[in-house]
Protein backbone atom coordinates (compact mmCIF):
# COMPACT_ATOMS: atom_id res chain seq x y z
CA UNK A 1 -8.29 0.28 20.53
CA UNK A 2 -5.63 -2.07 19.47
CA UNK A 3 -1.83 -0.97 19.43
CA UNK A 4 0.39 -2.73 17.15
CA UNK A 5 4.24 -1.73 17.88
CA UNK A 6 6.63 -1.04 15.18
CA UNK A 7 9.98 -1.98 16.81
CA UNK A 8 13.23 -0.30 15.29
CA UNK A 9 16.57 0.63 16.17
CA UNK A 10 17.84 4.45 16.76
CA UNK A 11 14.74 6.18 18.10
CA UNK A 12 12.58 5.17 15.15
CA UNK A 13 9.96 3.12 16.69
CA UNK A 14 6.57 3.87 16.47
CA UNK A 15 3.05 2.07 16.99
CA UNK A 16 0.34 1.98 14.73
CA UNK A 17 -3.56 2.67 17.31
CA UNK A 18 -6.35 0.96 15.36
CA UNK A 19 -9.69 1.64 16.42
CA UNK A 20 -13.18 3.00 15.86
CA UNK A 21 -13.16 7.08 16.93
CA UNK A 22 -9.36 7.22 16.61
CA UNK A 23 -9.72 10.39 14.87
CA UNK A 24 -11.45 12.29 17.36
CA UNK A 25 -8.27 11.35 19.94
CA UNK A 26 -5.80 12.27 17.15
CA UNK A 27 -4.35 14.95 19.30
CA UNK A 28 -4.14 13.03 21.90
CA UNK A 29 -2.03 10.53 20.24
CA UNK A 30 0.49 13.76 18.92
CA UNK A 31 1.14 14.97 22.38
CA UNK A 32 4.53 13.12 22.96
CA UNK A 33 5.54 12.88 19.72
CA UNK A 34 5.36 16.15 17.95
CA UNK A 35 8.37 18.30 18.82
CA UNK A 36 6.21 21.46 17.63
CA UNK A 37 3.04 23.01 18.40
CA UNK A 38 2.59 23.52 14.63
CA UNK A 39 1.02 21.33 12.41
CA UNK A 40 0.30 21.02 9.01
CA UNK A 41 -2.05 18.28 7.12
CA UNK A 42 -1.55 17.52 3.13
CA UNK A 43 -4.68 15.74 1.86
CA UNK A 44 -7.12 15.93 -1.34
CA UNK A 45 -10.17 17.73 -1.49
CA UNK A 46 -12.12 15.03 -1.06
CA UNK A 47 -10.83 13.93 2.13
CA UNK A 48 -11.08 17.26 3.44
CA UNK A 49 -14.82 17.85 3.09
CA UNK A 50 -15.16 14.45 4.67
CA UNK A 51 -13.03 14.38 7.43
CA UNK A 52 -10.82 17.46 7.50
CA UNK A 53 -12.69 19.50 9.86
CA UNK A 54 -12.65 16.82 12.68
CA UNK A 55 -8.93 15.66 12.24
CA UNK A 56 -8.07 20.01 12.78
CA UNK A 57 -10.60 20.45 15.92
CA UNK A 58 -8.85 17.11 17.55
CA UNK A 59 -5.41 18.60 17.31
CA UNK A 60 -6.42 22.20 17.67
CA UNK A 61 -8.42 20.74 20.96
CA UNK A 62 -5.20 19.33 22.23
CA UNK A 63 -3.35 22.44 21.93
CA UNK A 64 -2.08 22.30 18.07
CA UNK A 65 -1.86 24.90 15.37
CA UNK A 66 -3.02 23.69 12.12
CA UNK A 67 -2.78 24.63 8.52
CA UNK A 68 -4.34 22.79 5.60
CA UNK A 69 -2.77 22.05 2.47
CA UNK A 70 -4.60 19.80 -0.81
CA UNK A 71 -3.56 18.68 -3.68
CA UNK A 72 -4.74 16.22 -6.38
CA UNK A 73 -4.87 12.67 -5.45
CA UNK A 74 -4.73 9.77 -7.94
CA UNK A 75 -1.49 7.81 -9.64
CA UNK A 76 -1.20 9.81 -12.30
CA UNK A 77 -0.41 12.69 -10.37
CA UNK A 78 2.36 10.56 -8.10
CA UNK A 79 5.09 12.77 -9.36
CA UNK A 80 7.71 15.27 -9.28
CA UNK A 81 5.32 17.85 -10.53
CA UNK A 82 2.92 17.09 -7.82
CA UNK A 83 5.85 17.11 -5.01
CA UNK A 84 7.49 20.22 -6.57
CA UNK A 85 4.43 22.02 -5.89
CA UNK A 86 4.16 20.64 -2.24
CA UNK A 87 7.32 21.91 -1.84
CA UNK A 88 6.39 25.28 -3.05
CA UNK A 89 2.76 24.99 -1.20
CA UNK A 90 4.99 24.85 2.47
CA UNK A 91 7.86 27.34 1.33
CA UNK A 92 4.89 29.88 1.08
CA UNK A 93 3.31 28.81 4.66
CA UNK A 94 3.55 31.94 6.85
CA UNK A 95 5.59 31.07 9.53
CA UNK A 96 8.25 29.76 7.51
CA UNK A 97 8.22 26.29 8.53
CA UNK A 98 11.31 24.91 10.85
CA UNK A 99 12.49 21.76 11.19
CA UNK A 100 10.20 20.59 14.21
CA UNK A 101 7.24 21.11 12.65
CA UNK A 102 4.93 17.91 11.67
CA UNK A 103 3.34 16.68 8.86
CA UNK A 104 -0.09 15.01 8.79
CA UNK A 105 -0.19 12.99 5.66
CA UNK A 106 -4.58 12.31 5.83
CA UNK A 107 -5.72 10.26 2.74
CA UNK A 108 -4.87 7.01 0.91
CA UNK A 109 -1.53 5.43 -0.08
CA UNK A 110 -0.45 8.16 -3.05
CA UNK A 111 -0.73 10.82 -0.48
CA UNK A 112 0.72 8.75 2.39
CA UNK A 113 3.69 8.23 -0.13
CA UNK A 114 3.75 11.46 -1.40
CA UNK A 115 3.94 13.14 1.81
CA UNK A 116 6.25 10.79 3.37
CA UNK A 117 8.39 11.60 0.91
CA UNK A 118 8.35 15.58 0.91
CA UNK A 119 8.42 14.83 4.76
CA UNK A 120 11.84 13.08 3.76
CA UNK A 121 13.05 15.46 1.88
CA UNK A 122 12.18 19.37 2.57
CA UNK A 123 14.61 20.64 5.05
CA UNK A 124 16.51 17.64 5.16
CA UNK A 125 13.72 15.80 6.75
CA UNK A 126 10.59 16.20 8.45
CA UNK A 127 8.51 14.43 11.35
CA UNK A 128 5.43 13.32 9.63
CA UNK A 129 2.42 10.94 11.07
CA UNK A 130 -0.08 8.79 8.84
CA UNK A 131 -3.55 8.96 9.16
CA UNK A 132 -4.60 6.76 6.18
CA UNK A 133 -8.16 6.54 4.71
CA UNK A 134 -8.38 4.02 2.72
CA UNK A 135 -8.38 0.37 3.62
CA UNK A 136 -5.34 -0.07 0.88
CA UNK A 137 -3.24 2.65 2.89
CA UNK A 138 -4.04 0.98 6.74
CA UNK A 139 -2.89 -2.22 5.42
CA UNK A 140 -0.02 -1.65 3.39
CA UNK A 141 1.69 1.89 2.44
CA UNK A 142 0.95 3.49 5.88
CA UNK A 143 3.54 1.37 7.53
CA UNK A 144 6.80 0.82 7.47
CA UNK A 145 8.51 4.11 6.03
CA UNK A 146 8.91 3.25 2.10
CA UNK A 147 7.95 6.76 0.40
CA UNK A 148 7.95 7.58 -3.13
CA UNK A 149 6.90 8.66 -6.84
CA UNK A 150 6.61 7.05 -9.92
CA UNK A 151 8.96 8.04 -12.30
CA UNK A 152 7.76 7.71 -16.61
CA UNK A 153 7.07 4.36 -16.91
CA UNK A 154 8.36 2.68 -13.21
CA UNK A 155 6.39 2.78 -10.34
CA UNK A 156 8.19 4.43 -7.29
CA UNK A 157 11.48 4.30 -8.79
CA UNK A 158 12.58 7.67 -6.79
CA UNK A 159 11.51 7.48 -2.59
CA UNK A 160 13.58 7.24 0.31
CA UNK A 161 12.76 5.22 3.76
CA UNK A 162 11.50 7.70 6.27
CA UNK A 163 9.75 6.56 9.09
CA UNK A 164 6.35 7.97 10.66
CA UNK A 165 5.85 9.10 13.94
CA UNK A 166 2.53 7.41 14.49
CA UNK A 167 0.19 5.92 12.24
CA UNK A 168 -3.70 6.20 13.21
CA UNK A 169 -5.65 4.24 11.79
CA UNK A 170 -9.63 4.94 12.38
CA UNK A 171 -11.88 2.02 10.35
CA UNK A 172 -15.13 4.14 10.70
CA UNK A 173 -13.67 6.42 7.77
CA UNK A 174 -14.17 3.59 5.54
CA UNK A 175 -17.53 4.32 5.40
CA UNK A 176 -17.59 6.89 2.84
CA UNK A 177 -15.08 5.08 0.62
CA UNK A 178 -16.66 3.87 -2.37
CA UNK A 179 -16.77 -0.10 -2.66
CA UNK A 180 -14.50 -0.37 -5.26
CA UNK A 181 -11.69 1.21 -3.43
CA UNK A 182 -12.70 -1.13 -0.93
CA UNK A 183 -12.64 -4.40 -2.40
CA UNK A 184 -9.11 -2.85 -3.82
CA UNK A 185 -7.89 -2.58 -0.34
CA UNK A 186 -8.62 -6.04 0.42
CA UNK A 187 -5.81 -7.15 -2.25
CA UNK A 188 -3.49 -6.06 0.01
CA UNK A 189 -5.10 -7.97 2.75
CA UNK A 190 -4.95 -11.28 0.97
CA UNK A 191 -1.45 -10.99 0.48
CA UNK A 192 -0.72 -11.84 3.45
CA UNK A 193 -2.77 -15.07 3.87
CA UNK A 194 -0.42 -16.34 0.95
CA UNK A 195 3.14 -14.80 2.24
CA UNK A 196 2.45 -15.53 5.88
CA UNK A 197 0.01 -16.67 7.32
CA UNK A 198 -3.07 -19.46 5.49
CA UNK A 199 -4.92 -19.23 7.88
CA UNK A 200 -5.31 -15.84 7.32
CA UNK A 201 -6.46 -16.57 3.94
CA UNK A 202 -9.13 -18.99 4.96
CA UNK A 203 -10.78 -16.68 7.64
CA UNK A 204 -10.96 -14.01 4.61
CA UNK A 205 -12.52 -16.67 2.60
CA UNK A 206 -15.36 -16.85 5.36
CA UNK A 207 -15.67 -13.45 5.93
CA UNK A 208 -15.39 -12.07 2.32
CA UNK A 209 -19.20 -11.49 2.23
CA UNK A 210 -19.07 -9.13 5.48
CA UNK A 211 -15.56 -8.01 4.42
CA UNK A 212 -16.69 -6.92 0.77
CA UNK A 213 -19.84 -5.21 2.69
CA UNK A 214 -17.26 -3.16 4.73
CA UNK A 215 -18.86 -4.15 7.75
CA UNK A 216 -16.56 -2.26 10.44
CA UNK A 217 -15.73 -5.12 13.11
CA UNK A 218 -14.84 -7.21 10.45
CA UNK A 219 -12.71 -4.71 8.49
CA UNK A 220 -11.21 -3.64 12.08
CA UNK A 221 -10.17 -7.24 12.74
CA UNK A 222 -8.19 -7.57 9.34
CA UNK A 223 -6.40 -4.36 9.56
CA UNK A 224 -5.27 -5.17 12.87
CA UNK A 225 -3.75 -8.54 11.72
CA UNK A 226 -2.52 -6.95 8.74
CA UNK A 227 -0.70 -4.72 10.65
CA UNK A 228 0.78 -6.96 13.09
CA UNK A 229 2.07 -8.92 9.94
CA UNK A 230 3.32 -6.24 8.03
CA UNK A 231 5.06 -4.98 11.11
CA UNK A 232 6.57 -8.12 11.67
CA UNK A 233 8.80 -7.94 8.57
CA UNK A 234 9.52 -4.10 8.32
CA UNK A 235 10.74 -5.13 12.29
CA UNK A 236 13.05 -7.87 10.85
CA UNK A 237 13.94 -6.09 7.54
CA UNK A 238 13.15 -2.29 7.77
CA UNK A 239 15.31 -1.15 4.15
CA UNK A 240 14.86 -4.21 2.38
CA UNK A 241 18.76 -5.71 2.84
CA UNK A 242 18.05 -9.30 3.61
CA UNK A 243 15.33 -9.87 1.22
CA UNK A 244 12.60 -10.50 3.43
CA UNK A 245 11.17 -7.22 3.26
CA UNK A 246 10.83 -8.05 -0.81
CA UNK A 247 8.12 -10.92 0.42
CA UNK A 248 5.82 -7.81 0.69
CA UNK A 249 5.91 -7.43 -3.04
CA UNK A 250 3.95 -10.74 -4.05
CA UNK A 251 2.03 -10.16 -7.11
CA UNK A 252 3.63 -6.76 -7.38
CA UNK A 253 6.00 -7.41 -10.21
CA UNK A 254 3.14 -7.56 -13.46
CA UNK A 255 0.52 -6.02 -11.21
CA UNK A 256 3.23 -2.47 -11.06
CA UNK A 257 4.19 -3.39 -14.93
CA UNK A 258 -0.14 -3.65 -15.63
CA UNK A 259 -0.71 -0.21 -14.11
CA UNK A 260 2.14 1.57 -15.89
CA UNK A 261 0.92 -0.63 -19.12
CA UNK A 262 -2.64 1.24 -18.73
CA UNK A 263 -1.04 4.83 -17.70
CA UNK A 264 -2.66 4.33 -13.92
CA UNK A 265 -5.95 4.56 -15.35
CA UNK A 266 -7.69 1.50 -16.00
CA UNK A 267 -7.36 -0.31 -12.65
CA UNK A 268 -7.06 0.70 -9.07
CA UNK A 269 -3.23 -0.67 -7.34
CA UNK A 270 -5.15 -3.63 -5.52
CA UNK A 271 -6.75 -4.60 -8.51
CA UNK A 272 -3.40 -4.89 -10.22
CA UNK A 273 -1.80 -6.39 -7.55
CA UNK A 274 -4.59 -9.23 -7.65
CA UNK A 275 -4.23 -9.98 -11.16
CA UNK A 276 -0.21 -10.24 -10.31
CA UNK A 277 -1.01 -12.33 -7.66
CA UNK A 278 -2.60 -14.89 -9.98
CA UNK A 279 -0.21 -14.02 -12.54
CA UNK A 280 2.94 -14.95 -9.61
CA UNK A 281 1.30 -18.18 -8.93
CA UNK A 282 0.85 -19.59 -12.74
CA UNK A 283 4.42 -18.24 -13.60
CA UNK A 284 5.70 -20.08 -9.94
CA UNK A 285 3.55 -23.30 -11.68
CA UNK A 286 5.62 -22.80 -14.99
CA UNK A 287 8.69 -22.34 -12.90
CA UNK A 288 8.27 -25.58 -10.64
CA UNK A 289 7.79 -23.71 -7.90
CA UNK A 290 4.16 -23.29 -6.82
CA UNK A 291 1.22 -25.85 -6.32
CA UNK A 292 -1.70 -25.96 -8.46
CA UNK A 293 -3.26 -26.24 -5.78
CA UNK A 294 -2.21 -22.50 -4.00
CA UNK A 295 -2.79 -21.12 -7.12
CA UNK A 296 -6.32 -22.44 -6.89
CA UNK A 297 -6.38 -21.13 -3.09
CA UNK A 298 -5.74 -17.72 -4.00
CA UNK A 299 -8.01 -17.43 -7.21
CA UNK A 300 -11.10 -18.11 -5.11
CA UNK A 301 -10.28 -16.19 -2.48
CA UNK A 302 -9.53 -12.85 -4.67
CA UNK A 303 -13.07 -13.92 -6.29
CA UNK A 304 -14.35 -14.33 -3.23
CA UNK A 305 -13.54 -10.92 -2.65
CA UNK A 306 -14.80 -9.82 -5.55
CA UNK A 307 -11.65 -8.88 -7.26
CA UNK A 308 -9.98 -9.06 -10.86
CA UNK A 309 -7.89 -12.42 -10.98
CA UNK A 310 -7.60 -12.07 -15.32
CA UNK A 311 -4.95 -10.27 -17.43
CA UNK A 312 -7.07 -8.06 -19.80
CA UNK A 313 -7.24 -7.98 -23.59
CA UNK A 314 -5.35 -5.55 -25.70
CA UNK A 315 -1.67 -5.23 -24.00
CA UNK A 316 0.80 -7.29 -25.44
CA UNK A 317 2.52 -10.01 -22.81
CA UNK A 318 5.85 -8.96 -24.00
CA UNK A 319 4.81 -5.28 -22.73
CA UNK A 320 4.18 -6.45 -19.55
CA UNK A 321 7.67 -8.58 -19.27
CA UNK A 322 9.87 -5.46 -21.12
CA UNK A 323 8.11 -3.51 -18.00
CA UNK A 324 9.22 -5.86 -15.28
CA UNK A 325 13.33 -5.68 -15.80
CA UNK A 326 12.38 -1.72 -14.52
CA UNK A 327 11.01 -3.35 -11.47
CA UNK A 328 12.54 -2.06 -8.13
CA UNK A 329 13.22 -5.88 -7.27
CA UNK A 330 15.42 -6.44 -10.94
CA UNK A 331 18.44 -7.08 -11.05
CA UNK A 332 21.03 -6.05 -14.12
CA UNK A 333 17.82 -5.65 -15.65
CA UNK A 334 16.34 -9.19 -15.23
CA UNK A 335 13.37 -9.55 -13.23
CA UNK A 336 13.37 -11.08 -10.02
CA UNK A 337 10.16 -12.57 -8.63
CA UNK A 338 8.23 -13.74 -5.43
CA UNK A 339 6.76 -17.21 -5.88
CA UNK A 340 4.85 -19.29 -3.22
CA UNK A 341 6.45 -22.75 -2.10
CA UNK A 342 3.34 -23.03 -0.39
CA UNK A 343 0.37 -20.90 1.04
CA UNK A 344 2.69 -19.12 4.07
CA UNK A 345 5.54 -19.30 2.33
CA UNK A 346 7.13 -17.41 -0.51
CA UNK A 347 10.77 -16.89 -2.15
CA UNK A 348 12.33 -14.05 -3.96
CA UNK A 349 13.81 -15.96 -6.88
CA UNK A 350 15.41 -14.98 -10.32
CA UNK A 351 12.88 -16.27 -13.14
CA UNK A 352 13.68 -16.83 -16.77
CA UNK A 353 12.15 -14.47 -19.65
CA UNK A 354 10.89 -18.16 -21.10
CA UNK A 355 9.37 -19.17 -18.03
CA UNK A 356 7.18 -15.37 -17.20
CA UNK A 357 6.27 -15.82 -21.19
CA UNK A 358 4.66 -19.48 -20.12
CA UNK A 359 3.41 -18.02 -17.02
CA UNK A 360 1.06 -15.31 -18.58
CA UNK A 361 0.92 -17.17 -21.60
CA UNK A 362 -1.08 -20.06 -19.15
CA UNK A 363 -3.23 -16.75 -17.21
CA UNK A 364 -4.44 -15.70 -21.20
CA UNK A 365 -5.88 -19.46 -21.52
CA UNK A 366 -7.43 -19.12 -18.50
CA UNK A 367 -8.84 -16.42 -19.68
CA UNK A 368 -10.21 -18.03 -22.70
CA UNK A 369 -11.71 -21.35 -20.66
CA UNK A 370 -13.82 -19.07 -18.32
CA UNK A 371 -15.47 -17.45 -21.38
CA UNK A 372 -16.10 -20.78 -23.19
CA UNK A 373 -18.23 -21.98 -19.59
């Protein structure tokens, strides 16, 4: 096992255990932190038949009450509706729930942030732990506290920052995830090669083969470092006040404005994110910012991974850009992006209207050479 430490100020540091068979020690990791004997776990149906019964023998085996709570899982359903009837899901829990009690959010990143958010929220705030379950979740939305729900056409435009507990992440439950949600997942893992760390980014290009396979070792081995970077700026940044923390959202800005632009339903949030990733780098290009030559780096390596890297047919570019100035990172309604110097190195820079039109006005003509070959 592998223990990555979150370090924060005022009794909110936490670590995040990585490691094959975590869930089965679950419990174990609780004693210490829970301040009740009572727990209760929000998840989907889905991840309940799979790995519900384990996760409530571990804590019951360690000396915890449990209760089970599901509810739909997917982006549509990342909503107010959806947390209203969380809400009224616990308020009927007999015992009434108190204030010590903790919440178990088990499942991928729109129940990690849904959770963390009613965790936020009912009773003024709840202890909660993440046990994510898909790759997407370990190396991204399980750590470092940002909760939320989309809100009509902007994604996560109502959360708070609420810290977990713990976060325990267990690799061997990526074997039941479909491939696609995989190869989603590892999105989020590229990211980081091109905000922090290249050589990052060339060990996934060796590895994507194994990686897209979802051979375990290799998947362990990238969460961990994934982790360790992640944690690294939530650490030096925790509510976003310097800017750093913003890095995190590379390729976010069109790849959150192409998911609301298809209602959530065509792609899958990594997917997105690697077509915004492209779409960052040719706009950074336009802007006199980025290298040809990153934005080379990072199309073959989001191929390599066998992931989107094209905007599709049938939405309208100046969709996508009237979508951005609702981004979380916009300011006075102008959109504000992150663009690579350099692979490692990124910027959080105000961009002209003109200059994102170029951008995805370049991505369509790529689009348009790689049909001609």
């Amino acid at each position: 096992m592998t223990c990555v430490p979150v370090a924060l100020s005022e009794g909110r540091s936490y670590e995040i255990h990585i490691g094959s068979g975590q869930l089965n020690l679950l419990g174990e990791h609780f004693i210490g932190i829970a301040r009740s004997s009572r727990v209760v776990i929000l998840t989907q149906p889905i991840v309940a038949r799979h790995w519900g019964e384990r996760v409530e023998t571990s804590l019951q085996d360690a000396g915890f009450t449990t209760q089970q709570l599901c509810f739909p899982s997917g982006e549509r359903y990342k909503n107010l509706t959806t947390i209203a009837r969380l809400y009224e899901g616990l308020y009927n829990l007999v015992p009434a729930l108190d204030r010590k009690t903790l919440l178990v959010a088990l499942g991928g990143g729109v129940v990690g942030d849904m959770v963390g958010y009613v965790a936020a929220t009912y009773l003024r705030g709840l202890d909660y732990v993440q046990v994510p379950t898909t790759l997407l979740a370990m190396v991204d939305s399980s750590v470092g506290g940002k909760t939320g729900v989309d809100f009509r056409e902007g994604k996560n435009l109502i959360g708070a920052f609420h810290q977990p507990r713990t976060v325990v992440i267990d690799p061997e439950v990526l074997t039941t995830l479909p491939r696609r949600e995989l190869r989603a997942g590892l999105a989020e893992v590229a990211k980081y090669g091109v905000i922090q760390d290249p050589h990052f980014l060339e060990q996934l290009q060796r590895d994507a083969a194994a990686l897209v396979r979802g051979e375990v070792t290799t998947i362990e081995a990238v969460v961990t470092r994934s982790c360790q970077l992640k944690a690294e700026v939530v650490t030096a940044d925790e509510h976003e006040e310097t800017g750093l923390r913003a890095i995190l959202n590379y390729g976010h800005t069109i790849g959150h404005a192409l998911e609301s632009a298809t209602r959530y339903r065509r792609y899958k949030h990594g997917e997105a994110v690697a077509i915004g990733m492209v779409a960052a780098a040719l706009i950074g290009e336009r802007a006199g910012v980025t290298p040809p030559s990153v934005t080379t780096a990072i199309r073959e390596t989001l191929v390599a991974l066998k992931l989107p890297t094209t905007l599709p047919e049938g939405i309208d570019d100046e969709v996508l850009i009237a979508l951005t100035a609702r981004d979380k990172k916009a300011v006075a309604g102008e959109a504000r992006f992150v663009l690579a110097t350099q692979l490692g190195t990124v910027a959080l820079q105000d961009v002209p209207v003109a200059t994102v039109r170029e951008g995805l006005a370049e991505h369509r003509r790529l689009v348009e050479r790689s049909k001609r070959r």
